[in-house]
Protein backbone atom coordinates (compact mmCIF):
# COMPACT_ATOMS: atom_id res chain seq x y z
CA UNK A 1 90.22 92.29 96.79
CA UNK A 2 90.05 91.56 100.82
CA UNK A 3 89.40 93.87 103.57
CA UNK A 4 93.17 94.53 103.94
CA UNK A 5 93.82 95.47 100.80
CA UNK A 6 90.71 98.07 101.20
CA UNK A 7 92.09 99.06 104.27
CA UNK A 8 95.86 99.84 102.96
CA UNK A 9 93.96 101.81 100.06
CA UNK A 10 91.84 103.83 101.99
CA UNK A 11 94.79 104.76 104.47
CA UNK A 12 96.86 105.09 101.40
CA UNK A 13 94.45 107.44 99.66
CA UNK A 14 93.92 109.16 102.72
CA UNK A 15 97.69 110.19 104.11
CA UNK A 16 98.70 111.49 99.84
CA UNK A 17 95.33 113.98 99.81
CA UNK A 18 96.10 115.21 103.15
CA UNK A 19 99.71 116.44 102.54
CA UNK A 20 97.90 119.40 100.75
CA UNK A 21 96.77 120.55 103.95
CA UNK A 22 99.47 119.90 106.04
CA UNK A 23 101.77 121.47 103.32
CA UNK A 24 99.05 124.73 103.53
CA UNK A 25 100.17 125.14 106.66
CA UNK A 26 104.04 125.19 106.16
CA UNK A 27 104.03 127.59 103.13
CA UNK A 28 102.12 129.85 105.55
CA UNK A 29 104.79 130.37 107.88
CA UNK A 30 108.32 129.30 106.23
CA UNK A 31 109.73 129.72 102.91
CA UNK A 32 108.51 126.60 100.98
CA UNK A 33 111.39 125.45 98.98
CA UNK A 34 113.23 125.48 101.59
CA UNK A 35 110.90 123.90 103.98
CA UNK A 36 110.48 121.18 101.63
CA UNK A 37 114.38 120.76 100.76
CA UNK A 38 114.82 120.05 105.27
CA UNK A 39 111.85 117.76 105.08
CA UNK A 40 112.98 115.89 102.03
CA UNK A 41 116.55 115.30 103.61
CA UNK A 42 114.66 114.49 107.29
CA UNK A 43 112.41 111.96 105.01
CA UNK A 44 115.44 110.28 102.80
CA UNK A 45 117.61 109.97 105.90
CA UNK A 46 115.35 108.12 107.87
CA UNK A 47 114.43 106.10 105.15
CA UNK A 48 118.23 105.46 104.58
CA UNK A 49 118.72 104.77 108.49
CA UNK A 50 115.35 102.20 108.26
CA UNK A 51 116.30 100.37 105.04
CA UNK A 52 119.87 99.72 106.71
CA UNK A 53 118.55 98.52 109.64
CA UNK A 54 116.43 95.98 107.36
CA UNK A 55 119.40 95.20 105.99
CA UNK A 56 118.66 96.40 102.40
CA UNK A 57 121.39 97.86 100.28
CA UNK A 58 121.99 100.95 98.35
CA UNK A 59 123.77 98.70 95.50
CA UNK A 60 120.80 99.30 92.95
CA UNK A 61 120.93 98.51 88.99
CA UNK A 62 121.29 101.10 86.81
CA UNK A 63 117.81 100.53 85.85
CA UNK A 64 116.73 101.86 89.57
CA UNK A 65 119.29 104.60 89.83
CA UNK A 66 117.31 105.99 86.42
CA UNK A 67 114.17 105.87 88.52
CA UNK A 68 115.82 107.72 91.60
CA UNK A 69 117.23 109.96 89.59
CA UNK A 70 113.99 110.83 87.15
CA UNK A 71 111.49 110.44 89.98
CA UNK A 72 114.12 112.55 92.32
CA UNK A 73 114.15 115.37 90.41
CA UNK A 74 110.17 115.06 88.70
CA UNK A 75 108.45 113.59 91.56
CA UNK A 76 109.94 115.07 94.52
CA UNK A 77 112.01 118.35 93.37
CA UNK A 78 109.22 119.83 90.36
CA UNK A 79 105.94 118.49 91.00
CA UNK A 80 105.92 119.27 94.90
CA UNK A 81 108.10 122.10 94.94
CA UNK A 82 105.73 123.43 92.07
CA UNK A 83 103.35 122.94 94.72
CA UNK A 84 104.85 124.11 97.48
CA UNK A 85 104.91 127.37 95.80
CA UNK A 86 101.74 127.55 94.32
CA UNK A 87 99.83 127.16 97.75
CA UNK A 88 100.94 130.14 99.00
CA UNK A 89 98.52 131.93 96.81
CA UNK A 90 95.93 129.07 96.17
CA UNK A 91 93.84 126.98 98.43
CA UNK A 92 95.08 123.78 99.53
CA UNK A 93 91.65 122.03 97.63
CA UNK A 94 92.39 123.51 95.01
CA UNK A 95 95.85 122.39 94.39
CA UNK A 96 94.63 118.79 95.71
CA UNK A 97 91.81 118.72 92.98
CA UNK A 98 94.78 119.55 90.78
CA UNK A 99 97.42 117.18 91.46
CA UNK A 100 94.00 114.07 91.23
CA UNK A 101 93.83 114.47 87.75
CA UNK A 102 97.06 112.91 87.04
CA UNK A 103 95.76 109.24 86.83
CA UNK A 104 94.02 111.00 83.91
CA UNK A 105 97.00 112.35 82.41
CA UNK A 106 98.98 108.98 82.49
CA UNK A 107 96.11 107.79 80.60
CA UNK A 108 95.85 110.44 77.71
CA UNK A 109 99.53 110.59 77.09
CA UNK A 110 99.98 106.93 76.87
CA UNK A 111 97.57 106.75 74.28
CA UNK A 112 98.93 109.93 72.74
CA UNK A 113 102.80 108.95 73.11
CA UNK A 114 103.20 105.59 73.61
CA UNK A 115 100.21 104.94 71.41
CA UNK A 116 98.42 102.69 74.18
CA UNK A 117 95.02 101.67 73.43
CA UNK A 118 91.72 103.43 74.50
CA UNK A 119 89.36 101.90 75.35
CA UNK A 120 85.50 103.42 74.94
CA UNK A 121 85.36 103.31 78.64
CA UNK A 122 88.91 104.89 79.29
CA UNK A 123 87.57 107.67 76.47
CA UNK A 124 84.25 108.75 78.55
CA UNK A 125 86.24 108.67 81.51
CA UNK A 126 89.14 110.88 80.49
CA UNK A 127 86.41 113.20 78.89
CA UNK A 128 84.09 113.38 82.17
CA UNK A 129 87.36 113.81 84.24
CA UNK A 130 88.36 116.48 82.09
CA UNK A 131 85.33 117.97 81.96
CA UNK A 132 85.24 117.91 86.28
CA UNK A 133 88.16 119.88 86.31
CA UNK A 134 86.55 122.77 84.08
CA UNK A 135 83.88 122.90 86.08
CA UNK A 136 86.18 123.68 89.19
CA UNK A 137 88.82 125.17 87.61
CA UNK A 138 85.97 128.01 85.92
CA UNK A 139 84.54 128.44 89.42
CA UNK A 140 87.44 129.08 91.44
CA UNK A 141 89.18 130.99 89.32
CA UNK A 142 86.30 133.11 88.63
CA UNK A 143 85.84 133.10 92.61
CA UNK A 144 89.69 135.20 92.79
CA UNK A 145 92.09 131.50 93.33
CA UNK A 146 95.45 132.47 91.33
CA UNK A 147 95.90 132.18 87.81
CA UNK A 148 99.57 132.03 88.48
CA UNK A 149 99.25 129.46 91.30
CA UNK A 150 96.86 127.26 89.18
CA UNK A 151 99.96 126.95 86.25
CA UNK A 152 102.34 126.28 88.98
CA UNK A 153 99.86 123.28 89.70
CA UNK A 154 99.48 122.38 86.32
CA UNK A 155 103.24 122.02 85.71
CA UNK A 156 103.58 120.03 88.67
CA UNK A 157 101.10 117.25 87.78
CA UNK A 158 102.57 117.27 84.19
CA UNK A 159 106.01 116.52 85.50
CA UNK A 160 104.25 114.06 87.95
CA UNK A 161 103.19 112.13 85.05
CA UNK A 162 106.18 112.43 83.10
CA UNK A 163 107.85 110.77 85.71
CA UNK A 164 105.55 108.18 85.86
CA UNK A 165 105.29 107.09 81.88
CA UNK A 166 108.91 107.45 82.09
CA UNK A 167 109.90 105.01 84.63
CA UNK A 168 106.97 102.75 85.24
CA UNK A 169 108.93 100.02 87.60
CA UNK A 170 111.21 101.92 89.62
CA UNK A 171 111.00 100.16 92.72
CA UNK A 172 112.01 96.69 90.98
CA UNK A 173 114.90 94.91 92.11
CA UNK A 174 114.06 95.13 96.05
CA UNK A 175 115.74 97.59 98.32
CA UNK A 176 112.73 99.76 98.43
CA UNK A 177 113.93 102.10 101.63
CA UNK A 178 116.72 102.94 100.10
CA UNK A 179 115.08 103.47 96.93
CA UNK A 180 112.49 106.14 98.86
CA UNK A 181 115.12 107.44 100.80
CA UNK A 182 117.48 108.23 97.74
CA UNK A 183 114.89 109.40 96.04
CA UNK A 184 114.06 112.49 98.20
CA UNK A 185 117.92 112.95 98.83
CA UNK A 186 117.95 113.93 95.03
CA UNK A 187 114.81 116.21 95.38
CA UNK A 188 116.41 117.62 98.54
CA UNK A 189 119.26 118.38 96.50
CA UNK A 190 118.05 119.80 93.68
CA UNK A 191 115.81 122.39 95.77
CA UNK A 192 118.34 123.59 97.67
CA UNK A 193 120.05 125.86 95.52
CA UNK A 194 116.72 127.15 94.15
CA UNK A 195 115.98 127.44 97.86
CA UNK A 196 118.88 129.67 98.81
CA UNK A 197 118.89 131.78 95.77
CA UNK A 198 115.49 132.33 96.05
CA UNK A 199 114.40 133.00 99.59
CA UNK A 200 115.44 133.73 103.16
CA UNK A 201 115.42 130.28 104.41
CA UNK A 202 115.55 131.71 108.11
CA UNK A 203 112.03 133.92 107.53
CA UNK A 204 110.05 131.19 109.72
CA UNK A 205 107.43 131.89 112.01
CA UNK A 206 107.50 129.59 114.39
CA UNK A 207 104.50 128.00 116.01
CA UNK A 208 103.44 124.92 117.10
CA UNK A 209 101.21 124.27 114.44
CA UNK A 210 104.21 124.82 111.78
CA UNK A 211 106.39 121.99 113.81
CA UNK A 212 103.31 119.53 113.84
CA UNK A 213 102.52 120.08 109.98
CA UNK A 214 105.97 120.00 109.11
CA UNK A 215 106.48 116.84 111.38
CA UNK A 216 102.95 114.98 109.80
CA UNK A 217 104.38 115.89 106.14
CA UNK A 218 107.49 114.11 106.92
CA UNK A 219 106.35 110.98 108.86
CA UNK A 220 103.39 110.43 106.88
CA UNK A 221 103.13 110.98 103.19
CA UNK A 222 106.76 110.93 103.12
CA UNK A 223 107.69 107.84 104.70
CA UNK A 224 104.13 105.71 105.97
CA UNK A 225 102.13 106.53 102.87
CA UNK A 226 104.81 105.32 100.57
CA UNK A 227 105.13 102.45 102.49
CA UNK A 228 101.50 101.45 102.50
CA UNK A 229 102.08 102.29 99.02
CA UNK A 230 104.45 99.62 97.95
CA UNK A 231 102.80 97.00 100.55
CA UNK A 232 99.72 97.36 98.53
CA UNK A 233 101.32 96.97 95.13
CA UNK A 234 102.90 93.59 96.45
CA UNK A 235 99.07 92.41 97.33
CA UNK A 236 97.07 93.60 94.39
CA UNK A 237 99.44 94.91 91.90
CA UNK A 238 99.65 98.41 90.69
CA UNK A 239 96.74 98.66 88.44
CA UNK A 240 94.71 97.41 91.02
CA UNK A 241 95.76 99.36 93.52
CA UNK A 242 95.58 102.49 91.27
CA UNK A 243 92.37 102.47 91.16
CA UNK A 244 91.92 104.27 94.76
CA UNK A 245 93.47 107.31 93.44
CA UNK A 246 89.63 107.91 92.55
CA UNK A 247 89.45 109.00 96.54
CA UNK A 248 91.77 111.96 96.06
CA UNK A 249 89.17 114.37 95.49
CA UNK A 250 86.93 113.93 98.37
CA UNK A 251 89.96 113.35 100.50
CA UNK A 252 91.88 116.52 99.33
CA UNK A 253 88.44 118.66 99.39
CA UNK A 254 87.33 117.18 102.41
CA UNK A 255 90.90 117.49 104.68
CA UNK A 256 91.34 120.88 103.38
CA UNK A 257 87.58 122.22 104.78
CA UNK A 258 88.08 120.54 108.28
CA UNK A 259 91.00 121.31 109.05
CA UNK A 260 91.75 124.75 107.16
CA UNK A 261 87.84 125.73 106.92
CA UNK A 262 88.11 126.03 103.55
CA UNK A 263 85.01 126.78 101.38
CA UNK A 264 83.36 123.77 99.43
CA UNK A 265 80.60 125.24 97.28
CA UNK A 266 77.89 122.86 95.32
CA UNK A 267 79.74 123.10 92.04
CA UNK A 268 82.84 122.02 94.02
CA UNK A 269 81.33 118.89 95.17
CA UNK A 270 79.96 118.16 91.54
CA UNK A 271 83.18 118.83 90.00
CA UNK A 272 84.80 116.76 92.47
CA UNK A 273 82.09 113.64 91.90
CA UNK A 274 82.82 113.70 88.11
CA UNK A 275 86.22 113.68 88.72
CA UNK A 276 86.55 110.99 90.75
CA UNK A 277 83.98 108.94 88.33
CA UNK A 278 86.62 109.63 85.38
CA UNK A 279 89.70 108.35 87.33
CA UNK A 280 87.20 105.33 88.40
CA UNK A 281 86.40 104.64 85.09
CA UNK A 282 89.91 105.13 83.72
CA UNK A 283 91.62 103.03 86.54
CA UNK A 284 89.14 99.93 85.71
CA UNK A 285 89.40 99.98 82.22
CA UNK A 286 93.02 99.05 82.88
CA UNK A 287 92.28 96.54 85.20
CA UNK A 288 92.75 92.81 83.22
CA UNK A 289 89.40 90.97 83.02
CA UNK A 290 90.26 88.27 85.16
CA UNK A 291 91.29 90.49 88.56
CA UNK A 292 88.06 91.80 88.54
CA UNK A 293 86.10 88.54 89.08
C-alpha cells in the first residue's frame, strides 16, 4: 500500500468519525429528521449537478437502482436518521463507538447467514471487538448515557450492515455521482414524511455554529468522504481499504472530546483500543494472502 493510499484512508477515516460531532451539534439546535432530510437533498443535488457536469448518467442497471434504493432507505434514511435521533440524548462518542462496530457485524452475520468462513483470527477478533463494546457500553450506561438512545444506535448499525451484506457492489457499472447523489435523494425522501409528522421542522435555533455544522455534514462526509471513499476502492480494493475502519474509534472518541469537550475516561480509551484491535484483526483476516506482501 503507498503513501497515497494511507493518505486517502486516513482522510477517509477521519471525515466518517467526525460527522458524529458535527451531527451533535445540529440535533442540538434543529429538529433532526428534518435537518437531515434538507441536508440529504443539499448533498444528492449537488452530487446530481457534479456527476452531470462529468458527464455521467443517471441510466443505471437495475442491479444499481437495487443498491440506491436498499442503501437509500438503510444507509441514509434508518441508520443515520436512527442516529440523528439518538444523539439528542446520547453523546456524540458514544454513538460513534456504536456505529465502529459494524465492520464486526458484517463479519458475524456473513458467517451466520451467508455461511462465510471464520477464520480463527476473524473469531478472536469478533470476540475482543465484542467484548470492547461491553466494556463501554457497561460504563456509560452505568455513567446515566440513554438506554433508549443506545437501541436507537444499535438499530442503526444493524440496518447499516444489512445494507451492506445485501448489496455488496452497488457502485458497479460507473456513474458513481449519480449513484451518491440518488442515493441520499431516496433517504431525503423517505425522512421527510417522518420529519413532518413528527416534529416542527421550523423549531431551529439559529447560530452560527448550527450553519457551519450543518454546512461541514453536507460538504464533507456527504459528498468528499464518499468520494475519497470510492477513489480508494479503485486503488486498493475494498477489503483493503476496509481495513481503516479500525480508526473509527479513536477518531469518533477523539473529535467528539475536542471539539464538544466530551469526557473520555480510562475504560473508554481501553474499550476503544480493543475495539479497534477486533476490527483490525477482522479486516486482515479478509485480506487475500497475496495483497499483504
Amino acid at each position: 500500500m503507498d503513501l497515497r493510499s494511507i493518505g486517502m484512508g486516513l482522510a477517509f477515516a477521519f471525515m466518517w468519525s467526525s460527522a458524529f460531532a458535527s451531527a451533535r451539534i445540529i440535533v442540538a439546535q434543529a429538529p433532526p429528521l428534518s435537518a437531515l432530510s434538507l441536508r440529504f437533498l443539499c448533498s444528492g443535488l449537488i452530487a446530481l449537478a457534479l456527476g452531470a457536469a462529468l458527464g455521467q448518467s443517471a441510466r443505471l442497471s437495475p442491479a444499481q437502482w437495487r443498491g440506491v434504493v436498499i442503501f437509500g432507505l438503510c444507509q441514509n434514511a434508518l441508520y443515520l436518521g436512527l442516529n440523528f435521533v439518538a444523539m439528542r440524548w446520547v453523546s456524540a462518542s458514544f454513538a460513534a463507538i456504536v456505529a465502529s462496530t459494524m465492520p464486526l457485524l458484517v463479519a458475524l452475520a456473513g458467517w451466520i447467514f451467508l455461511h462465510e468462513r471464520l477464520r480463527p483470527v476473524t473469531a478472536l477478533g469478533l470476540l475482543a471487538g465484542m467484548a470492547g463494546v461491553a466494556l463501554i457500553m457497561g460504563t456509560r450506561l452505568s455513567g446515566g448515557e440513554d438506554a433508549l438512545g443506545f437501541l436507537l444506535c444499535v438499530a442503526g448499525v444493524i440496518a447499516l450492515t444489512a445494507a451492506t451484506l445485501t448489496v455488496r457492489v452497488a457502485s458497479s457499472g460507473g456513474n458513481l455521482l449519480m449513484i451518491v447523489g440518488l442515493q441520499m435523494l431516496v433517504g431525503s425522501a423517505a425522512l421527510a414524511p417522518a420529519a413532518l409528522l413528527t416534529e416542527t421542522p421550523l423549531e431551529v435555533q439559529w447560530s452560527g455554529s448550527l450553519v457551519a455544522a450543518f454546512a461541514y455534514t453536507t460538504l464533507v462526509p456527504g459528498l468528499l468522504a464518499t468520494w475519497v471513499w470510492f477513489l480508494l476502492v479503485g486503488r486498493i480494493g475494498a477489503v483493503r481499504g476496509a481495513t481503516f475502519h479500525f480508526l473509527n474509534p479513536f477518531f469518533g472518541v477523539a473529535v467528539a472530546a475536542v471539539l464538544l469537550g466530551e469526557r473520555m475516561g480510562i475504560w473508554d480509551v481501553a474499550g476503544v483500543v480493543v475495539i479497534a484491535a477486533g476490527i483490525l484483526a477482522v479486516q486482515l483476516s479478509r485480506v487475500p494472502e497475496a495483497a499483504r506482501r
